[in-house]
N, C-alpha and C. Protein backbone atom coordinates (compact mmCIF):
# COMPACT_ATOMS: atom_id res chain seq x y z
N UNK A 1 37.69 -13.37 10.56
CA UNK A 1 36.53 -13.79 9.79
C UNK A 1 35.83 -12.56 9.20
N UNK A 2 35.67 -12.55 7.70
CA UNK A 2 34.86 -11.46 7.09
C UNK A 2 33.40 -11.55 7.05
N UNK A 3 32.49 -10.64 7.86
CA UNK A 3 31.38 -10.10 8.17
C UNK A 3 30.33 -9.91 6.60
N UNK A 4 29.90 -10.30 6.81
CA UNK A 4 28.93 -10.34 5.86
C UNK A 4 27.66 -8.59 6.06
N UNK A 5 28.12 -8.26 4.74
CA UNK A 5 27.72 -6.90 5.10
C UNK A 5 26.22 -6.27 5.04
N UNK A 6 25.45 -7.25 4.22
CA UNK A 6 24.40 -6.91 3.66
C UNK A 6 23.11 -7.66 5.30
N UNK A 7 24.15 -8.35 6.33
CA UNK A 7 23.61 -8.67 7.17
C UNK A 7 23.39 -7.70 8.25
N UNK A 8 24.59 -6.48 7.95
CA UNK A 8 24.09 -5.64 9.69
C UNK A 8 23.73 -4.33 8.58
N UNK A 9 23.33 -4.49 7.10
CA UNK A 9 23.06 -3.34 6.34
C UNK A 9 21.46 -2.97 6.94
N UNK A 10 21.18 -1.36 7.48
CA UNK A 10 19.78 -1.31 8.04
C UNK A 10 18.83 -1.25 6.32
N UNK A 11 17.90 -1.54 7.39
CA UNK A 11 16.35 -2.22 5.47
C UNK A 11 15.90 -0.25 5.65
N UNK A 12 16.24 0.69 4.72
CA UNK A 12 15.41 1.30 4.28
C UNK A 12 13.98 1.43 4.51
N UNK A 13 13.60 2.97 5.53
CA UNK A 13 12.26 3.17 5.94
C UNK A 13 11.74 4.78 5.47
N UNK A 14 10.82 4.88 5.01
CA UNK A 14 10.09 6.01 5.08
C UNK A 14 9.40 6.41 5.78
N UNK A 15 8.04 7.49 5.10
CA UNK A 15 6.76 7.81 5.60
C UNK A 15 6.06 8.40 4.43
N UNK A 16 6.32 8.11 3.42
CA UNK A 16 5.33 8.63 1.96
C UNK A 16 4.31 7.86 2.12
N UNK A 17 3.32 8.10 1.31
CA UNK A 17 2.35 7.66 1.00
C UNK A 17 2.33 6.62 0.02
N UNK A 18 2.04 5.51 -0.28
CA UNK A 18 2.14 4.66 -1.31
C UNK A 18 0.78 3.60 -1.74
N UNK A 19 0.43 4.09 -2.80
CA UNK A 19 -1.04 3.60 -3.36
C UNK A 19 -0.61 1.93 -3.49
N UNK A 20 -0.79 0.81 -3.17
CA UNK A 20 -0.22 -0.81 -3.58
C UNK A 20 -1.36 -1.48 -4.42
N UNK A 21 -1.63 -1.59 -5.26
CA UNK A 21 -2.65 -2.79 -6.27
C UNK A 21 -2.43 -3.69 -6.43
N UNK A 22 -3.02 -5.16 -6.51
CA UNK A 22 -2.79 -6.15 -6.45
C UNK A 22 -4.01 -7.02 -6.52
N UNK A 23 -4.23 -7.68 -7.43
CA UNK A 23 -5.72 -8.46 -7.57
C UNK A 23 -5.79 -9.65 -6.48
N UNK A 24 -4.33 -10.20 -5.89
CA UNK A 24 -4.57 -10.66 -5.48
C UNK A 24 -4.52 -10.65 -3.98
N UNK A 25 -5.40 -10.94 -2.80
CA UNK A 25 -5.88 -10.31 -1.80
C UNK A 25 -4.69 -10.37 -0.70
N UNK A 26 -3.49 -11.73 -0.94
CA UNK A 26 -2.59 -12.18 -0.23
C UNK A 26 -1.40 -11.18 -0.53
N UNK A 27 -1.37 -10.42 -1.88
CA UNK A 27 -0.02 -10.41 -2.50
C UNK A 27 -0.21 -8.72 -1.36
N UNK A 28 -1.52 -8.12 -1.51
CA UNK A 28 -1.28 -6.61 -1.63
C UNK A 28 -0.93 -6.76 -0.02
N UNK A 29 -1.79 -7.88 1.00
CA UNK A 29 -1.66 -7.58 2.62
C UNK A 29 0.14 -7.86 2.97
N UNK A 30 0.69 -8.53 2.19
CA UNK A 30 2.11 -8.76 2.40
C UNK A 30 2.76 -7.54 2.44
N UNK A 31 2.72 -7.02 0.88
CA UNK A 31 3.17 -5.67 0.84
C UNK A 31 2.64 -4.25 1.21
N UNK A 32 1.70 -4.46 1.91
CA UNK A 32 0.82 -3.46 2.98
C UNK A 32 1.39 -3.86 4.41
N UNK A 33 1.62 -4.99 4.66
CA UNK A 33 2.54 -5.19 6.38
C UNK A 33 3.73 -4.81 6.33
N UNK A 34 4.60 -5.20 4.89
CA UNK A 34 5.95 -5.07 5.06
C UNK A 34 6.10 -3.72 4.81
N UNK A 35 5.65 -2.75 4.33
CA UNK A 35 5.88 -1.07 4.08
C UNK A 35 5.13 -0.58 4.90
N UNK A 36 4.26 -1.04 6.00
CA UNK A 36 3.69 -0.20 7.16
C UNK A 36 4.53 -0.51 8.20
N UNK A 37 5.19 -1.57 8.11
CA UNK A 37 6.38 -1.62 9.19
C UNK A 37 7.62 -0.91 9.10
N UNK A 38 7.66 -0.65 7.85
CA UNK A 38 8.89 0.70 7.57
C UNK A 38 8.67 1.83 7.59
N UNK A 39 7.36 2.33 7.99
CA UNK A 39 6.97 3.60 8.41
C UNK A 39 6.17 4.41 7.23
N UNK A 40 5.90 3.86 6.14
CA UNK A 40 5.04 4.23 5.33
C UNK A 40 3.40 4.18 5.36
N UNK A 41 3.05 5.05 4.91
CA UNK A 41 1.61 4.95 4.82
C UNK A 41 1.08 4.30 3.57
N UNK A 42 0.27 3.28 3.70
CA UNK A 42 -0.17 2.56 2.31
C UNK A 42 -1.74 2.06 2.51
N UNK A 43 -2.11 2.92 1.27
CA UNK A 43 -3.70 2.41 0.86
C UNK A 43 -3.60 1.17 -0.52
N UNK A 44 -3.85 0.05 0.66
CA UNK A 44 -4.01 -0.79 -0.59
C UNK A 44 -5.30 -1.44 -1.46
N UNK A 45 -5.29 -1.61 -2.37
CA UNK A 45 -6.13 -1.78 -3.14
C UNK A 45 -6.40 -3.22 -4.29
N UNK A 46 -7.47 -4.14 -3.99
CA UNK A 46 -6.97 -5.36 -5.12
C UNK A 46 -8.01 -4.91 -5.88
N UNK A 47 -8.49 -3.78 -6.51
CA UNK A 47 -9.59 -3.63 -7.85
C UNK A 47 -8.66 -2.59 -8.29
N UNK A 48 -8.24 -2.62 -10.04
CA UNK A 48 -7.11 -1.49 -10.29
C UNK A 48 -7.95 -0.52 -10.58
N UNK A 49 -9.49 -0.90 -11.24
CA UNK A 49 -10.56 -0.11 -11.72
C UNK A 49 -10.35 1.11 -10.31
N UNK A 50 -10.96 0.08 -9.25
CA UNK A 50 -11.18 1.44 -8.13
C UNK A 50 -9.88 2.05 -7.52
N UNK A 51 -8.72 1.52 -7.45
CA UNK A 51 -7.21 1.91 -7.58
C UNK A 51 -7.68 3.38 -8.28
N UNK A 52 -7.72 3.32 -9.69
CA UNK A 52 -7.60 4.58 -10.55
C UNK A 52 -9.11 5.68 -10.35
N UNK A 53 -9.86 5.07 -9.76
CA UNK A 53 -11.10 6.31 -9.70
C UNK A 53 -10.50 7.09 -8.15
N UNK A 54 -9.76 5.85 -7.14
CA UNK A 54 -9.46 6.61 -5.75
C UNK A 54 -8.25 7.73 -6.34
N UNK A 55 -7.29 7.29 -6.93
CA UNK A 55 -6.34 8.26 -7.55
C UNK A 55 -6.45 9.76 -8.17
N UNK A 56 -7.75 9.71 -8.86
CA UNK A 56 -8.46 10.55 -9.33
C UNK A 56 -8.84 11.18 -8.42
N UNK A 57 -9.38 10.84 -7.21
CA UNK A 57 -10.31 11.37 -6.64
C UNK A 57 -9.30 12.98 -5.88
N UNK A 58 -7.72 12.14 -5.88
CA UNK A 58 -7.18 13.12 -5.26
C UNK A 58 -5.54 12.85 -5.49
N UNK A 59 -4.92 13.31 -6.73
CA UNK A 59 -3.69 12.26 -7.17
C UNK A 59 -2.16 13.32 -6.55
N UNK A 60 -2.76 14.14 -5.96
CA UNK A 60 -1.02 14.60 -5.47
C UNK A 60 -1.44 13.63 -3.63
N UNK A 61 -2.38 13.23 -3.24
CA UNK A 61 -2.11 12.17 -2.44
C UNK A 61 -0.87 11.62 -1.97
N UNK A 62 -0.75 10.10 -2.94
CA UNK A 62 0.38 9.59 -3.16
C UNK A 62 1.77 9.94 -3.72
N UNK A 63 2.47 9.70 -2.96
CA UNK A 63 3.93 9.28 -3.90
C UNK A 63 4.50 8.59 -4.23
N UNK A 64 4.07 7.28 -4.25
CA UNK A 64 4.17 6.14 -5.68
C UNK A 64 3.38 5.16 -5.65
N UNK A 65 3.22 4.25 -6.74
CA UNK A 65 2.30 3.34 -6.78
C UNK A 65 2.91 2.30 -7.11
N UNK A 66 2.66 1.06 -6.77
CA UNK A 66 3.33 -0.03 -6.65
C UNK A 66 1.87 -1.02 -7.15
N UNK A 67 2.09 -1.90 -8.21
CA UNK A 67 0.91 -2.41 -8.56
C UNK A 67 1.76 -3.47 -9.87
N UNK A 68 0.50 -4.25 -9.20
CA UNK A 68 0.61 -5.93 -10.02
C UNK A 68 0.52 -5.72 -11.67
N UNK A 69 0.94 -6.17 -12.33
CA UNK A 69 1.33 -6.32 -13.79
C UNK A 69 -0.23 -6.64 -14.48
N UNK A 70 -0.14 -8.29 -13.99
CA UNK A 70 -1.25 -8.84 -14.90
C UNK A 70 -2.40 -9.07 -13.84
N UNK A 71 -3.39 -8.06 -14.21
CA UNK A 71 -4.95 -8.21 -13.45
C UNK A 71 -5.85 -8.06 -14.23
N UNK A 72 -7.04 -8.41 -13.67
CA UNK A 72 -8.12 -8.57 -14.69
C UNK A 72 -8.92 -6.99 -14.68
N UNK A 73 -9.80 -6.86 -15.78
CA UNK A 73 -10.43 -5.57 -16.20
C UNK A 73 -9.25 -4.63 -16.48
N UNK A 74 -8.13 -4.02 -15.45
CA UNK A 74 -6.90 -3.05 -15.76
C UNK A 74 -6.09 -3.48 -15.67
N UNK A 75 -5.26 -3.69 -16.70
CA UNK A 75 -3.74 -4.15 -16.24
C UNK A 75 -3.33 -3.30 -15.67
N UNK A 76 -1.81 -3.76 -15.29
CA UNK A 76 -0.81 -2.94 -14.51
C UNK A 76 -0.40 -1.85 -15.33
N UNK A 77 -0.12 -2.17 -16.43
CA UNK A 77 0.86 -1.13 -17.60
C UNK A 77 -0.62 -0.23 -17.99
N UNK A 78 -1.83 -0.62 -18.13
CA UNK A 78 -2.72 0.31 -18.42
C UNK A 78 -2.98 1.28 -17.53
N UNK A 79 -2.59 0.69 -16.25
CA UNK A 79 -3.32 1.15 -14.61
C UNK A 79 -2.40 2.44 -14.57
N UNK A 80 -1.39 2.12 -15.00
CA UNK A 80 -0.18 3.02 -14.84
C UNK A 80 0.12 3.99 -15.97
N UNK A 81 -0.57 3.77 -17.52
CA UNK A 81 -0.51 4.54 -18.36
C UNK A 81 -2.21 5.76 -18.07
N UNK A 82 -2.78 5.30 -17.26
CA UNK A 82 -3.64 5.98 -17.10
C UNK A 82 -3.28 7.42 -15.69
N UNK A 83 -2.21 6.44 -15.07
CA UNK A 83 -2.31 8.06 -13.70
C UNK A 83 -1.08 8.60 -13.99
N UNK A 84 -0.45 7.74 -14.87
CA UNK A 84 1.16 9.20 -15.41
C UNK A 84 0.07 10.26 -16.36
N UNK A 85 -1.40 9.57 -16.43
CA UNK A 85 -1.71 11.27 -17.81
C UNK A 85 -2.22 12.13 -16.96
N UNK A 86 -2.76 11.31 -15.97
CA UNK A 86 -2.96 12.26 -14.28
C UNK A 86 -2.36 13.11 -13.77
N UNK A 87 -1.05 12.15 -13.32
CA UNK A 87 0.44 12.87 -12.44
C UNK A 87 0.91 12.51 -13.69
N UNK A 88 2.49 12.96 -14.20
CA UNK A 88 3.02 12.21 -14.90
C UNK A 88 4.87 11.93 -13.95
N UNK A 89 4.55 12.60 -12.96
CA UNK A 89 5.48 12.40 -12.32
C UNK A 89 5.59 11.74 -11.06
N UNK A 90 4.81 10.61 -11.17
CA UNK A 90 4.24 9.73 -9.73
C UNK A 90 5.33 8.72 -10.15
N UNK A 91 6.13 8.43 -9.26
CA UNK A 91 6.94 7.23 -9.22
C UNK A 91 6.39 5.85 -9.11
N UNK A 92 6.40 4.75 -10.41
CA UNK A 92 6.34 3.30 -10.07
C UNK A 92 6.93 2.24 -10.44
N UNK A 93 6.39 1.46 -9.23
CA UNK A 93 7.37 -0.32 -9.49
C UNK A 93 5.91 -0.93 -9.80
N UNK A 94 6.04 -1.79 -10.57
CA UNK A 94 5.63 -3.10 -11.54
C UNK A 94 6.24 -4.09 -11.08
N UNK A 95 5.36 -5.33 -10.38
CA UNK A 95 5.75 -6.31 -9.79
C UNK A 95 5.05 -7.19 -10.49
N UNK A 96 5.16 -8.83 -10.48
CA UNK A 96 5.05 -9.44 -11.33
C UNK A 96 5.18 -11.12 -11.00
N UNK A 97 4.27 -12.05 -11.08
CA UNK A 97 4.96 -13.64 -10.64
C UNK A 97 5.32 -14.33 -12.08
N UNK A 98 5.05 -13.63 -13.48
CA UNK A 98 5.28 -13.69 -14.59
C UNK A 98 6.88 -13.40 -15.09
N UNK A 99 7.22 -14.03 -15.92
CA UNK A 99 8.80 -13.12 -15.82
C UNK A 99 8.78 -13.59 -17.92
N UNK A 100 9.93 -13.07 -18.13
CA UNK A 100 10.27 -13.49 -19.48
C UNK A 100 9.08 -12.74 -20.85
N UNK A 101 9.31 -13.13 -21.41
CA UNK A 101 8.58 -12.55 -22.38
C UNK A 101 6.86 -11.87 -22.42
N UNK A 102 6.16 -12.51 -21.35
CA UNK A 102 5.18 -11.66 -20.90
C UNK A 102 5.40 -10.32 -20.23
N UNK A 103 6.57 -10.57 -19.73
CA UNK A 103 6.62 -9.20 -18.60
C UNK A 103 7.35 -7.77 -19.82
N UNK A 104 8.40 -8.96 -20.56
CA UNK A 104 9.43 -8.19 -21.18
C UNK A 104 8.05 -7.15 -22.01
N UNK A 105 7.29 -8.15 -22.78
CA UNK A 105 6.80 -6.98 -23.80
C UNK A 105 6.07 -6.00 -23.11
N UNK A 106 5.25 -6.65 -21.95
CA UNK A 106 4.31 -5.17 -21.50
C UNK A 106 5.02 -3.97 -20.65
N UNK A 107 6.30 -4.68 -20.17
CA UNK A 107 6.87 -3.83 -19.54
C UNK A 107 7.90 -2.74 -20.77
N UNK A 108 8.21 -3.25 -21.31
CA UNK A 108 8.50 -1.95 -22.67
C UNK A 108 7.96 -0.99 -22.86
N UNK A 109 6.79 -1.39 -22.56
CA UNK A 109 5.80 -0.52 -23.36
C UNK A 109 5.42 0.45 -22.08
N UNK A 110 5.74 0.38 -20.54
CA UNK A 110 5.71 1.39 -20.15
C UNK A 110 7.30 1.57 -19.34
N UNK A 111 8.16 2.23 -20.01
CA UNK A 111 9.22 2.64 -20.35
C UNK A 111 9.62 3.17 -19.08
N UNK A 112 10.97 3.50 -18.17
CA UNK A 112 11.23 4.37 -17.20
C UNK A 112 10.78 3.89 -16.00
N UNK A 113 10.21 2.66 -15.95
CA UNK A 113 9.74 2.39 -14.26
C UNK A 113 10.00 1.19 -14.17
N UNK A 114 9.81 1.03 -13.18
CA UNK A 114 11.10 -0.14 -12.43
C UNK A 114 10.35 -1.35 -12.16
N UNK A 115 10.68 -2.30 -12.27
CA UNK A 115 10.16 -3.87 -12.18
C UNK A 115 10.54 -4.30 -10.76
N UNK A 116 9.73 -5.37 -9.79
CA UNK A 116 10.15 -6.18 -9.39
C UNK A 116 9.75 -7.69 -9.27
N UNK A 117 10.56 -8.52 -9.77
CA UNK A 117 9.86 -10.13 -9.83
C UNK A 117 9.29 -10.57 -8.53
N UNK A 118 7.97 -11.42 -8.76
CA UNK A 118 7.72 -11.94 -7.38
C UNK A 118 8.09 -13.33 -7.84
N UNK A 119 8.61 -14.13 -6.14
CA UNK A 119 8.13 -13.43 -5.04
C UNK A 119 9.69 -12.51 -5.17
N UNK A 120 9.41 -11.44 -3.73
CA UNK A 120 10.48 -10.75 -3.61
C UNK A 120 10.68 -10.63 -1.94
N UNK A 121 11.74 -10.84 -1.90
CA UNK A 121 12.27 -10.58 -0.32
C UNK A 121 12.05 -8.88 0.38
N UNK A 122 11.36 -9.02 1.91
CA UNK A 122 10.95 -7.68 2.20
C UNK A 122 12.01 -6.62 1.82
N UNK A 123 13.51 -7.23 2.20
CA UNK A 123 14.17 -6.06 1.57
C UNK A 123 14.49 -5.52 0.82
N UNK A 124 14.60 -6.45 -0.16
CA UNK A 124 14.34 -6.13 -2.07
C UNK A 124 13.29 -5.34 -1.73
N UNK A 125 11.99 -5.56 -1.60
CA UNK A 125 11.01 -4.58 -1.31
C UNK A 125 11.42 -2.80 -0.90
N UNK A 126 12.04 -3.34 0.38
CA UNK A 126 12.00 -1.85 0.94
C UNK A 126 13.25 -0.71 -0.01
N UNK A 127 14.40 -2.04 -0.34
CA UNK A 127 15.48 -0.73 -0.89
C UNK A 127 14.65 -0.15 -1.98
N UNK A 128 14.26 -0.93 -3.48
CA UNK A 128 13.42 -0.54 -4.50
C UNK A 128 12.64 0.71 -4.07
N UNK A 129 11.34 0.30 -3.36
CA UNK A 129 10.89 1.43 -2.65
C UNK A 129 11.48 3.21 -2.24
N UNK A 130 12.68 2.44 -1.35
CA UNK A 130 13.46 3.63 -0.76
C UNK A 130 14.03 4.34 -2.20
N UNK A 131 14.79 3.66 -2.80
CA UNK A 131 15.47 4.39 -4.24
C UNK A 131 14.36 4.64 -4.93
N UNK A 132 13.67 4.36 -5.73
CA UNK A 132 12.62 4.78 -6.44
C UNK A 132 11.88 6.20 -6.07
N UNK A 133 11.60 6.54 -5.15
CA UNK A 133 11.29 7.43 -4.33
C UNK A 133 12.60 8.85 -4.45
N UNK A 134 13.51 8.40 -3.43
CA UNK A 134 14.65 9.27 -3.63
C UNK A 134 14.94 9.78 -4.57
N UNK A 135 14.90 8.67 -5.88
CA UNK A 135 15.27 9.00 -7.45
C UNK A 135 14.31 10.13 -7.98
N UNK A 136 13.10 9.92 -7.24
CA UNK A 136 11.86 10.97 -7.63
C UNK A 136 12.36 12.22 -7.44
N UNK A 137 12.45 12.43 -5.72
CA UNK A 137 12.85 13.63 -5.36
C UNK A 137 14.07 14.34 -5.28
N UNK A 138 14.74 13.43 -6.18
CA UNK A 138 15.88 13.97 -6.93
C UNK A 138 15.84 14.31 -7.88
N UNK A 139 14.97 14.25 -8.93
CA UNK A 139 15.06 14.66 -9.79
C UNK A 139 13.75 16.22 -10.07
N UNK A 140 13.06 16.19 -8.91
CA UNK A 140 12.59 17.25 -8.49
C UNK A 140 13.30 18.24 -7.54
N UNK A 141 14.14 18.04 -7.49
CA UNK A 141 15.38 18.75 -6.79
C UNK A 141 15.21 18.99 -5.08
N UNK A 142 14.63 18.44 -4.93
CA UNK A 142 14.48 18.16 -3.37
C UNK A 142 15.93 17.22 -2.00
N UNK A 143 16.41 17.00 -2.77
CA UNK A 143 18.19 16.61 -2.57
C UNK A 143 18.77 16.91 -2.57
């Protein structure tokens, strides 16, 4: 009998720091339990306004930000065109319960970072995470 591989595959864990936004109060505590159980540190946040003044306050902090698409006062793609002029080398995922042509156009428009549809399974979560990251410090030559 052939073993199903993605079943004894271990879920990808860190310890970076990871800023999470999310307007909504359920979406960010999900993805604040499921990446503090993989050994990451995460300040989460459902105001993107105060998201980007905490970022400011101190932006080599974090090493990536993970934040909701469509919120009110900052979007996601604004939230995120505002701390790449910060960092411009902060790694992020763009998550989303929107898909198709809302996501397609705003997500164009911030080019090079990685999507994930909600909902999303913790381990979709954690690999994204884990690669996204790696991909960072690979390309900062830390690999």
């Amino acid at each position: 009998m052939v073993e199903n591989k993605t079943e004894f595959e271990s879920i990808p864990t860190g310890t970076e720091k990871v800023l999470v936004v999310d307007d909504e109060e359920r979406s960010v505590s999900i993805m604040k339990v499921i990446l503090e159980r993989l050994g990451y540190n995460v300040t989460d946040m459902t105001s993107s306004l105060k998201a980007l003044e905490l970022f400011k306050e101190d932006p080599s902090r974090y090493d990536l930000l993970l934040t909701d698409l469509i919120m009110p006062q900052l979007t996601g793609d604004k939230l995120v065109s505002e701390v790449l002029k910060i960092r411009p080398d902060i790694p992020v995922i763009i998550t989303s319960g929107f898909t198709d042509s809302v996501v397609n156009d705003i997500f164009n428009q911030t080019s090079k970072r990685v999507f994930i549809p909600k909902p999303f399974q913790p381990r979709e979560l954690a690999k994204t995470v884990r690669q996204v990251l790696d991909e960072a410090m690979s390309r900062k030559g830390g690999l």
